[in-house]
N, C-alpha and C. Protein backbone atom coordinates (compact mmCIF):
# COMPACT_ATOMS: atom_id res chain seq x y z
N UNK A 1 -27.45 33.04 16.69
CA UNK A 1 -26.48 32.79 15.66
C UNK A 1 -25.87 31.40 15.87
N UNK A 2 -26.03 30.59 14.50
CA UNK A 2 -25.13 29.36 15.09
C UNK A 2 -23.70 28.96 14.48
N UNK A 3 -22.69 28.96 14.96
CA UNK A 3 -21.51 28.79 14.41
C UNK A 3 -21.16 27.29 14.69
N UNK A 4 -20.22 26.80 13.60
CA UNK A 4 -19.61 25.76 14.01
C UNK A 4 -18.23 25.21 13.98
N UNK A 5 -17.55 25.11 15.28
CA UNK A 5 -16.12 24.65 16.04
C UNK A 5 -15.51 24.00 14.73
N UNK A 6 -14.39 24.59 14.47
CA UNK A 6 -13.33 24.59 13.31
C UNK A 6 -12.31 24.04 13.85
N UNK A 7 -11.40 24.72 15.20
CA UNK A 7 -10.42 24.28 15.80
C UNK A 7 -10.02 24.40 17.04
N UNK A 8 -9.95 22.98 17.58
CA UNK A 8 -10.47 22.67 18.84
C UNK A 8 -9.55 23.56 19.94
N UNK A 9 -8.64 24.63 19.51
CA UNK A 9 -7.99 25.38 20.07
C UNK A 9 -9.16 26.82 20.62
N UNK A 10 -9.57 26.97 19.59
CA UNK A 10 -11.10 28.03 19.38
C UNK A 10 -12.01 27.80 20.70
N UNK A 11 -12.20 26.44 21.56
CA UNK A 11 -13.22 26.29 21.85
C UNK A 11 -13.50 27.06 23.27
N UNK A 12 -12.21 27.49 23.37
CA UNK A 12 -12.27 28.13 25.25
C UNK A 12 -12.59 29.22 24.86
N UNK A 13 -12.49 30.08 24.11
CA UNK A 13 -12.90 31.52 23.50
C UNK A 13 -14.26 31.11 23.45
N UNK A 14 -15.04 30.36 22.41
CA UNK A 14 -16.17 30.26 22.38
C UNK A 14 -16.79 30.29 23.58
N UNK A 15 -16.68 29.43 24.54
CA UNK A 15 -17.53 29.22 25.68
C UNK A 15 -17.32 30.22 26.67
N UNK A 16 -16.56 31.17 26.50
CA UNK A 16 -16.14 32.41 27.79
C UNK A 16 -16.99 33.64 27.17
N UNK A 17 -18.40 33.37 26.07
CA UNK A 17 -19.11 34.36 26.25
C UNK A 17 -20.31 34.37 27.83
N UNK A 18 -20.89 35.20 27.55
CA UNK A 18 -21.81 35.34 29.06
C UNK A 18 -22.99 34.03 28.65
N UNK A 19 -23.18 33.78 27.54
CA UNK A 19 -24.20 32.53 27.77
C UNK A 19 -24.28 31.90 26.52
N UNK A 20 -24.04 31.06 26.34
CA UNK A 20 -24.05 30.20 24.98
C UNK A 20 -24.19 28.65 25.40
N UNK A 21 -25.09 28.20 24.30
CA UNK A 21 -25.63 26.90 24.22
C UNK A 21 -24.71 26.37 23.33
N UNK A 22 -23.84 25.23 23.57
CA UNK A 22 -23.17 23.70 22.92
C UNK A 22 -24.32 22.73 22.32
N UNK A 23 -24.14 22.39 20.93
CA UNK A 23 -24.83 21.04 20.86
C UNK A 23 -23.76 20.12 19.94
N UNK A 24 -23.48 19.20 21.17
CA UNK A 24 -23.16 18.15 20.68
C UNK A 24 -23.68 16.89 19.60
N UNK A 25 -23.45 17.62 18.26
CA UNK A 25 -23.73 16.65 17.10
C UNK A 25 -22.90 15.55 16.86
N UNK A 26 -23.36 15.13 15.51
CA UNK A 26 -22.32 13.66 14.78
C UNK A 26 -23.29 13.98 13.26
N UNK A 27 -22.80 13.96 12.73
CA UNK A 27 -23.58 14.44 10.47
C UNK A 27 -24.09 13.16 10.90
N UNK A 28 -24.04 11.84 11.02
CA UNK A 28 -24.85 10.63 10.86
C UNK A 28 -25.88 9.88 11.82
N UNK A 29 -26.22 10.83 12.60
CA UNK A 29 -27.25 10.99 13.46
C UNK A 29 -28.34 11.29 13.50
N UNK A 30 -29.66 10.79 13.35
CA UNK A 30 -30.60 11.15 12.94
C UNK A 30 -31.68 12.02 13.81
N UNK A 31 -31.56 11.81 15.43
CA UNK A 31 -31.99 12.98 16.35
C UNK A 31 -31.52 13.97 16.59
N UNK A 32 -29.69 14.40 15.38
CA UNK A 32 -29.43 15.49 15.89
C UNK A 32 -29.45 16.18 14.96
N UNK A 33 -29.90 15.52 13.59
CA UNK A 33 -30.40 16.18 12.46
C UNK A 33 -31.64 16.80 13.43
N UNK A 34 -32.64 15.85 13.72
CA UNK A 34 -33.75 16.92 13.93
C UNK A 34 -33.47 18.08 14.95
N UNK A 35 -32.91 17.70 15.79
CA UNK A 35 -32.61 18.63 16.72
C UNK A 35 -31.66 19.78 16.03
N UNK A 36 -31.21 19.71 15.22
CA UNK A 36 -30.58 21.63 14.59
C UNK A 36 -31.46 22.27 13.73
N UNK A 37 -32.53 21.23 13.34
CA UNK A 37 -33.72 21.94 12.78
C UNK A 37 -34.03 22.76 13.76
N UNK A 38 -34.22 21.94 14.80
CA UNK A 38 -35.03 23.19 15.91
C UNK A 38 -34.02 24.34 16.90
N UNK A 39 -32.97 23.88 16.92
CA UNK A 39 -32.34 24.77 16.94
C UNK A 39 -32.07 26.27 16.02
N UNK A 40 -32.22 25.87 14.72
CA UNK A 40 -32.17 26.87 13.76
C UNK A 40 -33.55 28.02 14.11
N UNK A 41 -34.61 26.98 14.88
CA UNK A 41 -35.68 28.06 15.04
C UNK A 41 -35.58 29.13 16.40
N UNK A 42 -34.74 28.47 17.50
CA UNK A 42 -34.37 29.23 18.32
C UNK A 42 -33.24 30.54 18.11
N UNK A 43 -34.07 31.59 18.74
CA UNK A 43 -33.36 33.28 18.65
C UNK A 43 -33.11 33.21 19.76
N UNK A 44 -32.14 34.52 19.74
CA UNK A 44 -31.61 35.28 21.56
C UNK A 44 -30.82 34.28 22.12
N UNK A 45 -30.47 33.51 21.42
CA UNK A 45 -28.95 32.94 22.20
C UNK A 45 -27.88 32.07 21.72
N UNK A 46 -26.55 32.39 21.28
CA UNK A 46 -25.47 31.75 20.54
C UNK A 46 -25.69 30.04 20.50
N UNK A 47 -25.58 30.15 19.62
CA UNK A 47 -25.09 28.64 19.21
C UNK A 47 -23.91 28.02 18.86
N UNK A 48 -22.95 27.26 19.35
CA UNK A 48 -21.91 26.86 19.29
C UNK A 48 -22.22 24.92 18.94
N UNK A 49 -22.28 24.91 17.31
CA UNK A 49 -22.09 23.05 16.86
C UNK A 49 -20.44 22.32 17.18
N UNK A 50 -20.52 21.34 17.70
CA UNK A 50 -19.91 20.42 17.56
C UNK A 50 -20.05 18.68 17.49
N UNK A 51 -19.35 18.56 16.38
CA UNK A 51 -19.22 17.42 15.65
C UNK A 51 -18.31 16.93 16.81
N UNK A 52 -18.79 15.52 17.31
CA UNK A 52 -18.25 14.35 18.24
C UNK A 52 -17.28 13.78 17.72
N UNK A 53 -17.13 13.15 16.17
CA UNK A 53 -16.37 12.99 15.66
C UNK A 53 -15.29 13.64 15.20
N UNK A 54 -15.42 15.03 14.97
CA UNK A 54 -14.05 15.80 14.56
C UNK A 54 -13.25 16.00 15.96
N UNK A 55 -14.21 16.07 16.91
CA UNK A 55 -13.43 16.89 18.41
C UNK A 55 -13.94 15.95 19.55
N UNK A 56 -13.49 14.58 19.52
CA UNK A 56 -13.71 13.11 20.72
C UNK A 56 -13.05 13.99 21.73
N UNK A 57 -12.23 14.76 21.76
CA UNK A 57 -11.67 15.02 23.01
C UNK A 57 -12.51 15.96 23.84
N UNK A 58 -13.36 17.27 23.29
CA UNK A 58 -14.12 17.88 24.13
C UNK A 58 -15.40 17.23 24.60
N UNK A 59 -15.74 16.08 23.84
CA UNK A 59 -16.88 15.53 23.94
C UNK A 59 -16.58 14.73 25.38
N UNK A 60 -15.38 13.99 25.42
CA UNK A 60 -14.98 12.92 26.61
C UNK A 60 -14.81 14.24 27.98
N UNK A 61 -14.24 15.25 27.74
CA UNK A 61 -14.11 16.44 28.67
C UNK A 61 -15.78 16.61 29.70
N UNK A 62 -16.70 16.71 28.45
CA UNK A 62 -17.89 17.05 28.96
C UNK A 62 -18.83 15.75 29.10
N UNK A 63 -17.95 14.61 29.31
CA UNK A 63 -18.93 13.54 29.36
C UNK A 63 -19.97 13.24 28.29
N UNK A 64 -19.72 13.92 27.25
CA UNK A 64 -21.33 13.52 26.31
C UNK A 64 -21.07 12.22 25.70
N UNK A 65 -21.79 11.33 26.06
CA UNK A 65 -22.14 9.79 26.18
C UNK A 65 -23.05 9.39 24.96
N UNK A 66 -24.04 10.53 25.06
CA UNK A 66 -25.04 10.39 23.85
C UNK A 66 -25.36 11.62 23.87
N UNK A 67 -25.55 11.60 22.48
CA UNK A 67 -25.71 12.66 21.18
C UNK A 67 -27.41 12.55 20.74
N UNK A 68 -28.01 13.98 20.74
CA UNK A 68 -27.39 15.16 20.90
C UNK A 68 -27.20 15.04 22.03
N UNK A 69 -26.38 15.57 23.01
CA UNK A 69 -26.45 16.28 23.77
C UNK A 69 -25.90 18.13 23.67
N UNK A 70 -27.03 19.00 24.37
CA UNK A 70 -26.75 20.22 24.68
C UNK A 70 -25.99 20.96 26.03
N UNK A 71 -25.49 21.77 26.00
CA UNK A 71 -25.07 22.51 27.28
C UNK A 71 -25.05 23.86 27.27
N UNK A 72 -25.39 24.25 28.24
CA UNK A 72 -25.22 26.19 28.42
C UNK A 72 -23.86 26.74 29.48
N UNK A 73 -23.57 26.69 28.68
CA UNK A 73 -22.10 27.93 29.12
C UNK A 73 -22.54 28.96 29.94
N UNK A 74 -22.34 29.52 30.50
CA UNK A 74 -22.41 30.78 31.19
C UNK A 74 -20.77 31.47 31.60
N UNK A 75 -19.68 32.34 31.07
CA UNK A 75 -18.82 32.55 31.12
C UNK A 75 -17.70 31.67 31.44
N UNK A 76 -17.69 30.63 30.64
CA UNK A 76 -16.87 29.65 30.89
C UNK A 76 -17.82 27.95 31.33
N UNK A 77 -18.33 28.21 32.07
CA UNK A 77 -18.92 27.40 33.11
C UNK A 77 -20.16 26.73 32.50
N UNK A 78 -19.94 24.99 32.57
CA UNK A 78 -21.30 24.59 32.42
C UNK A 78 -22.39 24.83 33.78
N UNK A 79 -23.53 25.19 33.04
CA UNK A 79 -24.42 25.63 34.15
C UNK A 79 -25.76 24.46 34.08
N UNK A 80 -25.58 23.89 32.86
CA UNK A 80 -26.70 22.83 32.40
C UNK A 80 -26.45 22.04 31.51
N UNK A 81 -27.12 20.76 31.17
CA UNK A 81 -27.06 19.82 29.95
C UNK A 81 -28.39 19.23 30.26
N UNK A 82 -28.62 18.88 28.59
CA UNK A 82 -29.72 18.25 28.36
C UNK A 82 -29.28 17.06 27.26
N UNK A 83 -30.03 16.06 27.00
CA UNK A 83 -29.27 14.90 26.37
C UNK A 83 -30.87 14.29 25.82
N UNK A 84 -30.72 14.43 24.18
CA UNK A 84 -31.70 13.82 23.68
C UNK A 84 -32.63 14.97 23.06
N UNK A 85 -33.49 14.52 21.96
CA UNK A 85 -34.38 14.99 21.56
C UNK A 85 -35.18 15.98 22.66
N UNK A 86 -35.35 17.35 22.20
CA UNK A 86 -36.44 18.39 22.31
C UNK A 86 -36.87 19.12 21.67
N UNK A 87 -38.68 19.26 21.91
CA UNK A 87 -39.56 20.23 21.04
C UNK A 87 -38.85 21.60 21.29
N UNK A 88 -39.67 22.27 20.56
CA UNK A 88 -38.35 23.50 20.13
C UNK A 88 -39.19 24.58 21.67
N UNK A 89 -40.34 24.45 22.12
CA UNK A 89 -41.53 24.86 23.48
C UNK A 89 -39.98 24.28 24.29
N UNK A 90 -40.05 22.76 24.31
CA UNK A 90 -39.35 22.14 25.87
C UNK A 90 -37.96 23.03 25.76
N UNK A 91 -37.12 22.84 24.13
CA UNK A 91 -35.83 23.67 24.46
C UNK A 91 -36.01 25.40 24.98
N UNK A 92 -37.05 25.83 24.65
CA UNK A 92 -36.83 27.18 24.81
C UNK A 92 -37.11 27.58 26.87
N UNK A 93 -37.90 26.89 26.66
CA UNK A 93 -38.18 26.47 28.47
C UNK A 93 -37.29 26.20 29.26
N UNK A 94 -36.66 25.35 28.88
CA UNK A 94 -35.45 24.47 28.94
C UNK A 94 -34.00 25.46 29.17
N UNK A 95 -33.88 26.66 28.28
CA UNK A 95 -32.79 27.59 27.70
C UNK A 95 -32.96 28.76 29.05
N UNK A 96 -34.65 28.91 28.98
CA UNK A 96 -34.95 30.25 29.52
C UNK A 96 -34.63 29.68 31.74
N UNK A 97 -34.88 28.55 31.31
CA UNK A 97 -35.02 28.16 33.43
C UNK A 97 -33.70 28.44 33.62
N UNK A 98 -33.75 28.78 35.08
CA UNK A 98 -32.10 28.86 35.75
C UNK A 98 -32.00 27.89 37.18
């Protein structure tokens, strides 16, 4: 399921499920257009969008420098990031390693 961050008060709730993936977007970005394409094809695990521009402050929190960048939550906790274009094979590989 992919939802997307409304108010940046919301966002600690979001990330205190047991595992959810962040992708750090921007609407005028053209690798992160492609990259929610392929996101949209990935099942079996939450999706949480955020726009860099509406919410600079969680973005500077988590260091994301460049866009996309992704991250996996695990009850609060970043457990991973990935930064940049991936085939939807590398993200799911990528989602499934620990």
């Amino acid at each position: 399921m992919i939802k997307y961050l409304e108010n940046e008060n919301d966002f600690e709730n979001e990330i205190n499920k047991e595992f959810i993936l962040v992708d750090f977007y921007a609407d005028w970005c053209g690798p992160c257009k492609m990259m929610g394409k392929v996101l949209e094809e990935i099942e079996d695990i939450d999706i949480l969008k955020i726009n860099v521009d509406n919410f600079p402050n969680i973005a500077r929190k988590f260091k994301v420098m460049s866009i996309p960048t992704l991250i996996i939550f695990e009850n609060g906790k970043e457990i991973k990031k990935n930064i940049g274009m991936s085939s939807k094979s590398d993200l799911e590989s990528w989602i499934k390693s620990k």
